[in-house]
PDB file of N, CA and C in Angstrom:
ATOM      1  N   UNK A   1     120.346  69.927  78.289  1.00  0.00           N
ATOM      2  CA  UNK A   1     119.706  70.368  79.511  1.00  0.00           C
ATOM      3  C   UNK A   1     120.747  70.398  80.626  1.00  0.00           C
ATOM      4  N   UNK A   2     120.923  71.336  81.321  1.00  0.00           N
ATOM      5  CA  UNK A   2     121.942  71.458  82.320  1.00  0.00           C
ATOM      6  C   UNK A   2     121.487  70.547  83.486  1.00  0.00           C
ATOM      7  N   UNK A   3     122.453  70.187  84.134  1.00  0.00           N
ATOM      8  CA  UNK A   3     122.580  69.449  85.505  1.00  0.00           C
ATOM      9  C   UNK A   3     122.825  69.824  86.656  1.00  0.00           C
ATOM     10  N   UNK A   4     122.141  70.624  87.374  1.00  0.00           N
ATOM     11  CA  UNK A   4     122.286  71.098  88.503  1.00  0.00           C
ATOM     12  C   UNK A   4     122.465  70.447  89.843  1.00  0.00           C
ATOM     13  N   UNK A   5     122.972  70.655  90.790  1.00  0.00           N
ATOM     14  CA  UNK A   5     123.143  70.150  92.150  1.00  0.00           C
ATOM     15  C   UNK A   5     122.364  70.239  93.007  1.00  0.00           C
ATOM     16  N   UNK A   6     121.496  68.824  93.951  1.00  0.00           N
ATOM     17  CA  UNK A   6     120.591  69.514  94.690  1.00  0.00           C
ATOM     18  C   UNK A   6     120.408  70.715  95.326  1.00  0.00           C
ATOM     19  N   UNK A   7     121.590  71.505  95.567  1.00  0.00           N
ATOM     20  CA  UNK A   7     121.634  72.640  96.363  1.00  0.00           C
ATOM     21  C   UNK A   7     121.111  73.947  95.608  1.00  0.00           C
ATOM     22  N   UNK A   8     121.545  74.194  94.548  1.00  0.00           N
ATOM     23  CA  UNK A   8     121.025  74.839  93.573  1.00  0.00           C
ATOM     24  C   UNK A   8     119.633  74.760  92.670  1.00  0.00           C
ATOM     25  N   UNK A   9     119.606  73.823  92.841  1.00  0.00           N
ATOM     26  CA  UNK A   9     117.945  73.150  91.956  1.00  0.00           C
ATOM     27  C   UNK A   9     116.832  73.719  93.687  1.00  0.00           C
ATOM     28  N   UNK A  10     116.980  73.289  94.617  1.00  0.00           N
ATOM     29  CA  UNK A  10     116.410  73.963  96.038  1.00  0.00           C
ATOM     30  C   UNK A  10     116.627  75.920  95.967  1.00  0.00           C
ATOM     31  N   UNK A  11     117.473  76.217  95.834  1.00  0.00           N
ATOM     32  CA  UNK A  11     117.567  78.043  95.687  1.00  0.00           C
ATOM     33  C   UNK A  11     116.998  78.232  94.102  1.00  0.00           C
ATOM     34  N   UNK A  12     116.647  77.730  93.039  1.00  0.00           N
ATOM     35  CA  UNK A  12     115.740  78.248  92.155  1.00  0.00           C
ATOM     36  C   UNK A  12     114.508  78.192  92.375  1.00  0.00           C
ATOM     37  N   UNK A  13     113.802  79.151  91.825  1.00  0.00           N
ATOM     38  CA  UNK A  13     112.537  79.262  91.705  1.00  0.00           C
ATOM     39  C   UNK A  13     111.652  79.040  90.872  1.00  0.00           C
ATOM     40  N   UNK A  14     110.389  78.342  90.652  1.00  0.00           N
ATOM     41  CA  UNK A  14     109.851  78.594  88.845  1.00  0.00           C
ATOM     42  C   UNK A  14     109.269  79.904  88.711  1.00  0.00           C
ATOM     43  N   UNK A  15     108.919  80.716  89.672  1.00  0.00           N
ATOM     44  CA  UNK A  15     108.390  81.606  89.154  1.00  0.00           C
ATOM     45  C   UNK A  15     109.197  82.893  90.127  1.00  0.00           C
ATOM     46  N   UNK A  16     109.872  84.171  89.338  1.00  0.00           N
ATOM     47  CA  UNK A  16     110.550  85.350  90.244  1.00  0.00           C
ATOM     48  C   UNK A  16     109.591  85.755  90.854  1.00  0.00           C
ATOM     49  N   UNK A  17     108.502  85.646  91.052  1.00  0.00           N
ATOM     50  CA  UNK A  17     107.069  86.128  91.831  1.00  0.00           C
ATOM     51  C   UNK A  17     106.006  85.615  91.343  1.00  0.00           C
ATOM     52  N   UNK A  18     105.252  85.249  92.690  1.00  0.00           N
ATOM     53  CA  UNK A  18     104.038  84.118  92.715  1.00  0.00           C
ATOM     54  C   UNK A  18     102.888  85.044  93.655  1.00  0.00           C
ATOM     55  N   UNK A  19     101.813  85.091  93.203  1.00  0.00           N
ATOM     56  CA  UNK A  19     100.739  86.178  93.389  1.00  0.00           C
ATOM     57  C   UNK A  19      99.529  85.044  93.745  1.00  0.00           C
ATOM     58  N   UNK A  20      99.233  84.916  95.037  1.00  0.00           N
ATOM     59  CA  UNK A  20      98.147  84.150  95.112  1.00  0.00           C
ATOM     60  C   UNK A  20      97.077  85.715  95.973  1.00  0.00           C
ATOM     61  N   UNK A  21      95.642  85.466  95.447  1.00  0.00           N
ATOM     62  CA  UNK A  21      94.449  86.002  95.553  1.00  0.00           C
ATOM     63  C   UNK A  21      93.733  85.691  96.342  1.00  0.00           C
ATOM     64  N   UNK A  22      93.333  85.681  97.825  1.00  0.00           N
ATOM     65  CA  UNK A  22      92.579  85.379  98.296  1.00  0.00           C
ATOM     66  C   UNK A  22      91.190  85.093  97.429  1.00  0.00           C
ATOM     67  N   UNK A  23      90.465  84.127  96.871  1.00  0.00           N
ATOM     68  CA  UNK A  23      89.005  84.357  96.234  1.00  0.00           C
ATOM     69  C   UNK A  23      87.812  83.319  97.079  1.00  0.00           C
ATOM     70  N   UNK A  24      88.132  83.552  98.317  1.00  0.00           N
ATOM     71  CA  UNK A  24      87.184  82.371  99.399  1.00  0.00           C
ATOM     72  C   UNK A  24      85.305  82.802  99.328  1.00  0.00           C
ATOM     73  N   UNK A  25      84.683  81.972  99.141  1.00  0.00           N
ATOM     74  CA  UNK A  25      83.109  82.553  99.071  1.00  0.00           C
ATOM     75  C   UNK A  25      82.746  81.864 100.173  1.00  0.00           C
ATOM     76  N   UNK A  26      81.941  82.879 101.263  1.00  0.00           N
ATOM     77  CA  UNK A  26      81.404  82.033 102.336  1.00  0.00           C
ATOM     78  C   UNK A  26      80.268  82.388 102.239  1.00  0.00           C
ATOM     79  N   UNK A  27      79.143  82.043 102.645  1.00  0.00           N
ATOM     80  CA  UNK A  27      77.617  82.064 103.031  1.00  0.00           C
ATOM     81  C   UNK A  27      77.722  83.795 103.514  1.00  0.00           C
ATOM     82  N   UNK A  28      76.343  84.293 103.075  1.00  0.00           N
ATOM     83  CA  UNK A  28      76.378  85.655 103.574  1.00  0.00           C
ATOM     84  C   UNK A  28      75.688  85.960 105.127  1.00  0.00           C
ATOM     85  N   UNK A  29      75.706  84.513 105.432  1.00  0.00           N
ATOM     86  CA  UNK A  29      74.875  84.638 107.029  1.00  0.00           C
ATOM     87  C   UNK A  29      76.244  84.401 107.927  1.00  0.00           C
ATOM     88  N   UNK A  30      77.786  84.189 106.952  1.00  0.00           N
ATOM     89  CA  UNK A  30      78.912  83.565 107.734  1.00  0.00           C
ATOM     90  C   UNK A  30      79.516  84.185 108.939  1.00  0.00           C
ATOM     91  N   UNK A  31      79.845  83.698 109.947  1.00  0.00           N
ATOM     92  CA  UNK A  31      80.409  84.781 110.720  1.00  0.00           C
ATOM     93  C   UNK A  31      81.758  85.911 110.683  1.00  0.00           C
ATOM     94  N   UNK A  32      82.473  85.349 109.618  1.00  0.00           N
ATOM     95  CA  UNK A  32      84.048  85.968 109.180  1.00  0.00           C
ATOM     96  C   UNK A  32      83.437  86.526 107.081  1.00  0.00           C
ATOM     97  N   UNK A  33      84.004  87.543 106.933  1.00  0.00           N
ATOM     98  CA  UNK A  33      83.957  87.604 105.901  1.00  0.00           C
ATOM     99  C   UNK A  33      84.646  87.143 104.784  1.00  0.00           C
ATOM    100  N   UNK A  34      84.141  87.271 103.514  1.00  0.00           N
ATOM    101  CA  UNK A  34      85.032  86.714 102.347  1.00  0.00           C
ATOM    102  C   UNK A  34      85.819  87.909 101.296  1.00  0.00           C
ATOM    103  N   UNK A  35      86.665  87.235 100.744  1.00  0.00           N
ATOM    104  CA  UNK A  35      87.255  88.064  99.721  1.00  0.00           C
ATOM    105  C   UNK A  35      86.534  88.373  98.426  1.00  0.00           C
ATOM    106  N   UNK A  36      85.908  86.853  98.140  1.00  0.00           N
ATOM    107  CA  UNK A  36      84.843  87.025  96.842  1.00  0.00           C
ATOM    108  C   UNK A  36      83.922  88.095  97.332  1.00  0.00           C
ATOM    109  N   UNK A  37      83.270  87.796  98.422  1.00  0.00           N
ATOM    110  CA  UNK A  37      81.766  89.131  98.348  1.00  0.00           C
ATOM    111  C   UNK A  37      82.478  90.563  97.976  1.00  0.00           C
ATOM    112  N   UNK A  38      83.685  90.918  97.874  1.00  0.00           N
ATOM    113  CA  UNK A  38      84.254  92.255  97.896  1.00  0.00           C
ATOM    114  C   UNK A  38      85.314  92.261  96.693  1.00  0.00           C
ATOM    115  N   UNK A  39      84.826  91.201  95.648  1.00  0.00           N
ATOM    116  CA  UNK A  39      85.901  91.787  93.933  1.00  0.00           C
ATOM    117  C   UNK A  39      87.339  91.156  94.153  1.00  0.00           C
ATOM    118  N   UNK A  40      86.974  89.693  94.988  1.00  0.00           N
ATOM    119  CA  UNK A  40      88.448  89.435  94.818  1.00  0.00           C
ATOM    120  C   UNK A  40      88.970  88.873  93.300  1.00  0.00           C
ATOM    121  N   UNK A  41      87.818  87.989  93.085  1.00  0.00           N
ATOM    122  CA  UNK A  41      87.734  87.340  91.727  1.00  0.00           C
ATOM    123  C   UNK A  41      88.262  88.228  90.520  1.00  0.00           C
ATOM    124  N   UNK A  42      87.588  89.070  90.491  1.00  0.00           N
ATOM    125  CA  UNK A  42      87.467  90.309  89.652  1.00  0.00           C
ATOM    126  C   UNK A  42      89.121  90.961  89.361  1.00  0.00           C
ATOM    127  N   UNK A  43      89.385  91.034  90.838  1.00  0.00           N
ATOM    128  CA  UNK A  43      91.331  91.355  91.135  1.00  0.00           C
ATOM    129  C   UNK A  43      92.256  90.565  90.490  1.00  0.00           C
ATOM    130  N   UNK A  44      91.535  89.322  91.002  1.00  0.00           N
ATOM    131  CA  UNK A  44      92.711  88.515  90.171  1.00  0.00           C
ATOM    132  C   UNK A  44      92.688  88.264  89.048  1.00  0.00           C
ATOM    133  N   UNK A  45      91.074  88.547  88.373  1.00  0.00           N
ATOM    134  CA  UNK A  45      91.522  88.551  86.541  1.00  0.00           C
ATOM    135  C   UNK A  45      91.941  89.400  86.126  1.00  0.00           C
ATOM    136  N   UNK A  46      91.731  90.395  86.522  1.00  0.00           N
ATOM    137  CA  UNK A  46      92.136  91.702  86.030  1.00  0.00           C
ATOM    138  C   UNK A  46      94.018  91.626  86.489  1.00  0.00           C
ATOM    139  N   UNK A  47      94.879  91.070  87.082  1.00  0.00           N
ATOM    140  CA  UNK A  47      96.109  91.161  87.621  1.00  0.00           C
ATOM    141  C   UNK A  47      96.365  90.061  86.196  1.00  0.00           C
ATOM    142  N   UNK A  48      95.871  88.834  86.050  1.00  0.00           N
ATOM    143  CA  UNK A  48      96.494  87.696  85.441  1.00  0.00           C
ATOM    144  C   UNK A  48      96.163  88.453  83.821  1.00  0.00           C
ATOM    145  N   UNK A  49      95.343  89.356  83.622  1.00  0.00           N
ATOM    146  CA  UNK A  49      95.602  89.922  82.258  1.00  0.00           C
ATOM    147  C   UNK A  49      96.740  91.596  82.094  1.00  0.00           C
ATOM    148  N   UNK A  50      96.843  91.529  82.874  1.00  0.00           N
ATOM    149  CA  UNK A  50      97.566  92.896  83.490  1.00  0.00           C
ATOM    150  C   UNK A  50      99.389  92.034  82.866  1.00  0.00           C
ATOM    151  N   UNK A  51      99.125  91.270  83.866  1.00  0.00           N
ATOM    152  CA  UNK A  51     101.084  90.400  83.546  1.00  0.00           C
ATOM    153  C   UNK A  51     100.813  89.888  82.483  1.00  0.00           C
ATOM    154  N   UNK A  52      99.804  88.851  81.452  1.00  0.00           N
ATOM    155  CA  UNK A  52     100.177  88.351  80.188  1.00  0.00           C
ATOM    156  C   UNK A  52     100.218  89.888  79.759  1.00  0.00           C
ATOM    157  N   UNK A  53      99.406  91.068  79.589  1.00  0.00           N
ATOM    158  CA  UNK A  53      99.655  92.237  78.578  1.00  0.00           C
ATOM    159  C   UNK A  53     101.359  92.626  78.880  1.00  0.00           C
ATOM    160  N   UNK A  54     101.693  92.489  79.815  1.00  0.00           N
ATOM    161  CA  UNK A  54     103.218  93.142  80.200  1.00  0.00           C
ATOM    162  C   UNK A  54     104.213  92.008  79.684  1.00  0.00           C
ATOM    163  N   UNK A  55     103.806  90.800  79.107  1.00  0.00           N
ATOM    164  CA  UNK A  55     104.645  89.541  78.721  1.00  0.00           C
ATOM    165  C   UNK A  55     105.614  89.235  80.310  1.00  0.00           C
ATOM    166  N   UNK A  56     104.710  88.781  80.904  1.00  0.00           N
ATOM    167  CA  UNK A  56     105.048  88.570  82.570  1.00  0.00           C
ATOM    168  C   UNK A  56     104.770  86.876  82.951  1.00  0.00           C
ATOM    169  N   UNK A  57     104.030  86.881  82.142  1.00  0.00           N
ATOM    170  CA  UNK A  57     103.003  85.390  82.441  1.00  0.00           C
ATOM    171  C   UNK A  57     104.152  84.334  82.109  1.00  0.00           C
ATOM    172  N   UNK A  58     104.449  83.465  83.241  1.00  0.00           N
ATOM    173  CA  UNK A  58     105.458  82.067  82.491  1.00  0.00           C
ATOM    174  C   UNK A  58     106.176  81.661  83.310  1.00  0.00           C
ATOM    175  N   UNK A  59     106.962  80.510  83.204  1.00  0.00           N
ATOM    176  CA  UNK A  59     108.343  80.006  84.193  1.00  0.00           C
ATOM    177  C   UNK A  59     109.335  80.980  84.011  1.00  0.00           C
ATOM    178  N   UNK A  60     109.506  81.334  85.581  1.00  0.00           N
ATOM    179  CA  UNK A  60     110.908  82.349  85.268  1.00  0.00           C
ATOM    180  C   UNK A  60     110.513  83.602  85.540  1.00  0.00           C
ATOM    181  N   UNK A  61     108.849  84.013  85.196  1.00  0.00           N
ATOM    182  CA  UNK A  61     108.182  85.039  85.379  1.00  0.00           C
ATOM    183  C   UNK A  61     107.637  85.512  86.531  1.00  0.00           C
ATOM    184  N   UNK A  62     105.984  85.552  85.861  1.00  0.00           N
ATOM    185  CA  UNK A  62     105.186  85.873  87.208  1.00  0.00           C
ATOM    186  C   UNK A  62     103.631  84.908  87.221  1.00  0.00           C
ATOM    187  N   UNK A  63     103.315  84.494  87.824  1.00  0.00           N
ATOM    188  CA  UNK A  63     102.590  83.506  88.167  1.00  0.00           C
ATOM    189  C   UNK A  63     101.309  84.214  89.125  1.00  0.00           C
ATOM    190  N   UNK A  64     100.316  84.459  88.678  1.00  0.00           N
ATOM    191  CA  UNK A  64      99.085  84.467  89.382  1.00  0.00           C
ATOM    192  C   UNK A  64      98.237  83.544  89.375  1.00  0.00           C
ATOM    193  N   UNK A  65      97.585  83.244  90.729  1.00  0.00           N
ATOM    194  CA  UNK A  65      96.777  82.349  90.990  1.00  0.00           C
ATOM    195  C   UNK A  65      95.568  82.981  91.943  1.00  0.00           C
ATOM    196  N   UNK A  66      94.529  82.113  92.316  1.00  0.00           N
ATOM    197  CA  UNK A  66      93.603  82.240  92.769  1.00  0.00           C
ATOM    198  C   UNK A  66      93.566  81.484  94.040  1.00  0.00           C
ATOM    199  N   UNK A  67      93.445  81.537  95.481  1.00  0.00           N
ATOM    200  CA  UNK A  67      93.519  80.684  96.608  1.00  0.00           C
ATOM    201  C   UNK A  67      92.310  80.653  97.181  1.00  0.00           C
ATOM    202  N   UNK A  68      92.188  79.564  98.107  1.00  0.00           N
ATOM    203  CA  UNK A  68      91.322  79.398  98.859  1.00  0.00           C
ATOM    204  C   UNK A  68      91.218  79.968 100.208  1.00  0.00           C
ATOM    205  N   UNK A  69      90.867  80.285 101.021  1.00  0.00           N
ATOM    206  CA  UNK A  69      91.014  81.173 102.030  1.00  0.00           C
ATOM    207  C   UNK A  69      92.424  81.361 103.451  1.00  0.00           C
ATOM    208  N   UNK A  70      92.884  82.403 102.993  1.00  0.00           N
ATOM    209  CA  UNK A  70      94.306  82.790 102.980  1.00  0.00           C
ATOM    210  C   UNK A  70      94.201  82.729 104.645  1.00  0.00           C
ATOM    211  N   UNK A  71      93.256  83.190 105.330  1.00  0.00           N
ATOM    212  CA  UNK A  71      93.007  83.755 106.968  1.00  0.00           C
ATOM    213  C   UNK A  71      93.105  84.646 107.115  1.00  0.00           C
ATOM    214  N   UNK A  72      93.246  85.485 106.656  1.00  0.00           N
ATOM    215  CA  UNK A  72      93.444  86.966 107.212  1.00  0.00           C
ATOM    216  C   UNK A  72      91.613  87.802 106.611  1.00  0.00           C
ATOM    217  N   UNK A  73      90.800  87.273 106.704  1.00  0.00           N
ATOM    218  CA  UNK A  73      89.746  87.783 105.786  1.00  0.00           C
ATOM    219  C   UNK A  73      89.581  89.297 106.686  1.00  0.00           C
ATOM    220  N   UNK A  74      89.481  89.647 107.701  1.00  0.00           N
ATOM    221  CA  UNK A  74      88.823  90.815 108.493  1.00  0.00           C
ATOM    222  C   UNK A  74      89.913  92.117 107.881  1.00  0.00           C
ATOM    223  N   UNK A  75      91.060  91.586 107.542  1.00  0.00           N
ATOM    224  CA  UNK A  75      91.620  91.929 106.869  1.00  0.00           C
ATOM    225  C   UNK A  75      91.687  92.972 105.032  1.00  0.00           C
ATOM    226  N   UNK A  76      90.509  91.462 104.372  1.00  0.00           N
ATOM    227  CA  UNK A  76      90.448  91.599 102.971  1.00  0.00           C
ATOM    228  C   UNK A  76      89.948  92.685 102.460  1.00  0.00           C
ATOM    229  N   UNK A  77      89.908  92.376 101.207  1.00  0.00           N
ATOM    230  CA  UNK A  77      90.045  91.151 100.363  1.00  0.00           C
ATOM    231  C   UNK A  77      91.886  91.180 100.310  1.00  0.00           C
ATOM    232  N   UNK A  78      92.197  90.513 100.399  1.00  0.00           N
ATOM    233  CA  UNK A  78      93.751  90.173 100.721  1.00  0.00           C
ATOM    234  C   UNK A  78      94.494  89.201  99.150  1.00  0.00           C
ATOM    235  N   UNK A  79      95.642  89.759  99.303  1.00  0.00           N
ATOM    236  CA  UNK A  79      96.549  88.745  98.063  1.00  0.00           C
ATOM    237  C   UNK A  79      98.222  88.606  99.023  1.00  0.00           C
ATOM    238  N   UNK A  80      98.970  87.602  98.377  1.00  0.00           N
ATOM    239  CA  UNK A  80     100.540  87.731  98.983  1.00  0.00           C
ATOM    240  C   UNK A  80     101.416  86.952  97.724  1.00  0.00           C
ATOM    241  N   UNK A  81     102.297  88.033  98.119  1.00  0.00           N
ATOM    242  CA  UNK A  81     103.041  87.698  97.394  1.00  0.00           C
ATOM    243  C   UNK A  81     104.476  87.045  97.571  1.00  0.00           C
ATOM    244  N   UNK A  82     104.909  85.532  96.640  1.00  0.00           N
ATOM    245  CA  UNK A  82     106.103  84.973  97.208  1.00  0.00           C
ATOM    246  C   UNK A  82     106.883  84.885  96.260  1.00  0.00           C
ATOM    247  N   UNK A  83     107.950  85.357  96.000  1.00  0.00           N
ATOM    248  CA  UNK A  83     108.627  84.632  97.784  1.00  0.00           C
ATOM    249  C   UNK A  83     108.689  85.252  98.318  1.00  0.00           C
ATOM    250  N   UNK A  84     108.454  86.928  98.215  1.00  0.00           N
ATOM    251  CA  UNK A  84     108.891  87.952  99.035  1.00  0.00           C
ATOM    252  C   UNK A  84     108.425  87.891 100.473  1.00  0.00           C
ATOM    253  N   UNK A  85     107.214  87.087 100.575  1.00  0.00           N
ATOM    254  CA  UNK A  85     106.221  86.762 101.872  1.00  0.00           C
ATOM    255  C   UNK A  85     105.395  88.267 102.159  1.00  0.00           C
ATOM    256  N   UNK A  86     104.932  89.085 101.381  1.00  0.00           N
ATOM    257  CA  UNK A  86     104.336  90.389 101.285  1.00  0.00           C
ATOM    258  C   UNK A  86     102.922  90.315 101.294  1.00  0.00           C
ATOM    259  N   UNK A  87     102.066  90.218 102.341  1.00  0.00           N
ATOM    260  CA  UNK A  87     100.578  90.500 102.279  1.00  0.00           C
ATOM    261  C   UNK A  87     100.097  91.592 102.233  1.00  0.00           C
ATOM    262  N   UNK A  88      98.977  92.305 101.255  1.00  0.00           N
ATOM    263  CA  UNK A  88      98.413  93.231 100.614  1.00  0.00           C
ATOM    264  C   UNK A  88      96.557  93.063 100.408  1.00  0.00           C
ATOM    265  N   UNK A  89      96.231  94.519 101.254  1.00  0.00           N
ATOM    266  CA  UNK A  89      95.254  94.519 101.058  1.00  0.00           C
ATOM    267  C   UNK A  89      94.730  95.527  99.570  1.00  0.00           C
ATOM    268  N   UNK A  90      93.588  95.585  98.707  1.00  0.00           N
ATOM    269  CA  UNK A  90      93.414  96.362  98.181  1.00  0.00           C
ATOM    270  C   UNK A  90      92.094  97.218  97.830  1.00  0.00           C
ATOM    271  N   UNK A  91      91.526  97.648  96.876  1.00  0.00           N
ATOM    272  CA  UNK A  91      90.265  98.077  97.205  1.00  0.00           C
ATOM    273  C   UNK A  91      90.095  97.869  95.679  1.00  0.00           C
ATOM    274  N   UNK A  92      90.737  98.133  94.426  1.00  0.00           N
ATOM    275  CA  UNK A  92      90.721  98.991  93.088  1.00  0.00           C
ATOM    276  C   UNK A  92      91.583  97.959  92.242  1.00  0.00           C
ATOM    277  N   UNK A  93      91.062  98.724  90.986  1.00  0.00           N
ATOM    278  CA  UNK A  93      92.388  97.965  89.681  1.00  0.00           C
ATOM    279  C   UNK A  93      93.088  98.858  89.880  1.00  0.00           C
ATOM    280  N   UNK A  94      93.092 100.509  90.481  1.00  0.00           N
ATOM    281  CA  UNK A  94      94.425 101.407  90.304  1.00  0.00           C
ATOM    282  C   UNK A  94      95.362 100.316  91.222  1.00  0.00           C
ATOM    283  N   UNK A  95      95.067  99.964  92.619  1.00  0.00           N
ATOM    284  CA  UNK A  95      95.949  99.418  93.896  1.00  0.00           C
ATOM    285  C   UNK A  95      96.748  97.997  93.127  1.00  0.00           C
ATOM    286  N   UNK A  96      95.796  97.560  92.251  1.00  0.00           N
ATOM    287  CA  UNK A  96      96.499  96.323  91.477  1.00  0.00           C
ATOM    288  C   UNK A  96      97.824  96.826  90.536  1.00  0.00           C
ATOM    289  N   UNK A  97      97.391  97.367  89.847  1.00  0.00           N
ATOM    290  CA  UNK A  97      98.670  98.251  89.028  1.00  0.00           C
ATOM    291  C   UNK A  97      99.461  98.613  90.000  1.00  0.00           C
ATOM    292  N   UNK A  98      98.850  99.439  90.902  1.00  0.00           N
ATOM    293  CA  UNK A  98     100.146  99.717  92.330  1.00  0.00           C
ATOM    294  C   UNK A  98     101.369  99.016  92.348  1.00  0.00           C
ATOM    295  N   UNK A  99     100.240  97.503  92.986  1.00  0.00           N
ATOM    296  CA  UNK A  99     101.088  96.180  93.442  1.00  0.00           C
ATOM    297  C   UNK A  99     102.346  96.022  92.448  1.00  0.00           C
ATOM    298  N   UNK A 100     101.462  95.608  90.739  1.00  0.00           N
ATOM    299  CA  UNK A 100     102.349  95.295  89.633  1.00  0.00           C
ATOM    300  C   UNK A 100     103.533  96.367  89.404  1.00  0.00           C
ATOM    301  N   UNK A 101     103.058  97.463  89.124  1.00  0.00           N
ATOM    302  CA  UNK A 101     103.925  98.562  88.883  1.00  0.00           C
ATOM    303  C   UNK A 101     105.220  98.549  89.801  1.00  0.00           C
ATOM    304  N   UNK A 102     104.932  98.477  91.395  1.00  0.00           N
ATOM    305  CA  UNK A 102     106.303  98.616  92.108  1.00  0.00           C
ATOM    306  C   UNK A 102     106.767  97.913  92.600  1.00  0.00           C
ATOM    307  N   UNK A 103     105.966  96.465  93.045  1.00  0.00           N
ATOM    308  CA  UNK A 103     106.439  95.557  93.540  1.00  0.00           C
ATOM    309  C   UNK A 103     106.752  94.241  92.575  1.00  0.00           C
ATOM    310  N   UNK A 104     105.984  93.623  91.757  1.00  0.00           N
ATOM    311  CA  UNK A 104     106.572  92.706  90.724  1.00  0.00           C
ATOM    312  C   UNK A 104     107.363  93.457  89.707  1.00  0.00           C
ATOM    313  N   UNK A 105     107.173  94.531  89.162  1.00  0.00           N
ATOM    314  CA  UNK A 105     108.604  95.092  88.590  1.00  0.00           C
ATOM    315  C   UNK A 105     109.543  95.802  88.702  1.00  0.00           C
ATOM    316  N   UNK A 106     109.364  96.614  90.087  1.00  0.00           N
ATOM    317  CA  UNK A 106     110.474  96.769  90.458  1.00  0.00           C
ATOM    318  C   UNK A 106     111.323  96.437  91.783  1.00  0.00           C
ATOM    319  N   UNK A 107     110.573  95.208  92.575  1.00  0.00           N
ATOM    320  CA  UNK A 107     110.971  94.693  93.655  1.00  0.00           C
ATOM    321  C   UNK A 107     110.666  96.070  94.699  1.00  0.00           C
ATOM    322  N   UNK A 108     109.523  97.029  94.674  1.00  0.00           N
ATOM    323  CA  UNK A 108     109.508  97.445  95.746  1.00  0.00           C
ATOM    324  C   UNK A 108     107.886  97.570  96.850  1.00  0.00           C
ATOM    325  N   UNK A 109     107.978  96.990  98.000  1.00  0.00           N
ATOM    326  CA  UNK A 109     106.657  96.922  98.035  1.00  0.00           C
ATOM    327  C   UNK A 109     106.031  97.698  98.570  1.00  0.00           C
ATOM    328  N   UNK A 110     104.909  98.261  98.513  1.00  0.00           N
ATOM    329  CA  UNK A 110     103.643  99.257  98.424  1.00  0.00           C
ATOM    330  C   UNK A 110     103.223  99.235  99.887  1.00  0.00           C
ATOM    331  N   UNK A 111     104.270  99.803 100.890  1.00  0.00           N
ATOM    332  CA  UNK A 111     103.647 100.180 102.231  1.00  0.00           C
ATOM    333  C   UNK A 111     102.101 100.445 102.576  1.00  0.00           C
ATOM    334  N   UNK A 112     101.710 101.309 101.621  1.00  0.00           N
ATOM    335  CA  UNK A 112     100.497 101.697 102.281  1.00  0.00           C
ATOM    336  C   UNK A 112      99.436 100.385 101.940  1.00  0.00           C
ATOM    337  N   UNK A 113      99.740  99.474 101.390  1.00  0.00           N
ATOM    338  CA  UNK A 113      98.930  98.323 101.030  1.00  0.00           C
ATOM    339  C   UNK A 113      99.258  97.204 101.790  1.00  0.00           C
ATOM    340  N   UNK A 114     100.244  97.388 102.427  1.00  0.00           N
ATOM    341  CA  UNK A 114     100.561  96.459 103.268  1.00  0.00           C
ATOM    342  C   UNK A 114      99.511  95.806 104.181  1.00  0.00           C
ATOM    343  N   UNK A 115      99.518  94.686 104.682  1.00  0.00           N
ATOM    344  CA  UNK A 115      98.950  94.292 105.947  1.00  0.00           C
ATOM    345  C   UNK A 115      99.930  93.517 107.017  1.00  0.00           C
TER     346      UNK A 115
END
């Protein structure tokens, strides 16, 4: 097992891109909206089977997760991505492929999804 230097063990990453999902459920009487009432859930399974089919899923890889409410809901349904620090709104599984297609594989990110 190699021995790295704190300085270097701090500039690695475990994952080349980390995909958290807004999936917050609030009361439908709430005053701010949620990501769940609008398919966030749905986004992020459909993304976390999207990267295991692409052999993406792992340390070193790509890492999707599910979060608790990100803040930006008026926004949503919202996801971001790190480390790049890239927040993305979407509507669709096409906009998910979007995301995957240009931004986790080819480092470029999807202006018009931007927020």
């Amino acid at each position: 097992m190699p021995h790295w230097s704190e300085h270097e063990h701090a500039a690695m990453s475990y994952y080349q891109r980390h995909l958290f999902f807004c999936c917050n459920q609030r009361a439908a009487d709430a005053e701010r909206p949620c990501c769940a009432a609008v398919g966030a859930q749905t986004a992020r399974d459909y993304a976390k089977q999207r990267i295991k089919q692409l052999d993406l899923a792992g340390a070193g890889k790509v890492r999707i997760n599910q979060a608790g409410c990100l803040d930006r809901c008026e926004q949503g349904p919202v996801l971001v991505v790190y480390p790049d620090a890239v927040w993305y709104t979407y509507v669709d599984s096409e906009d998910i492929d979007e995301i995957i297609d240009e931004h986790v594989l080819h480092g470029r990110p999807v202006e018009r999804l931007m927020i």
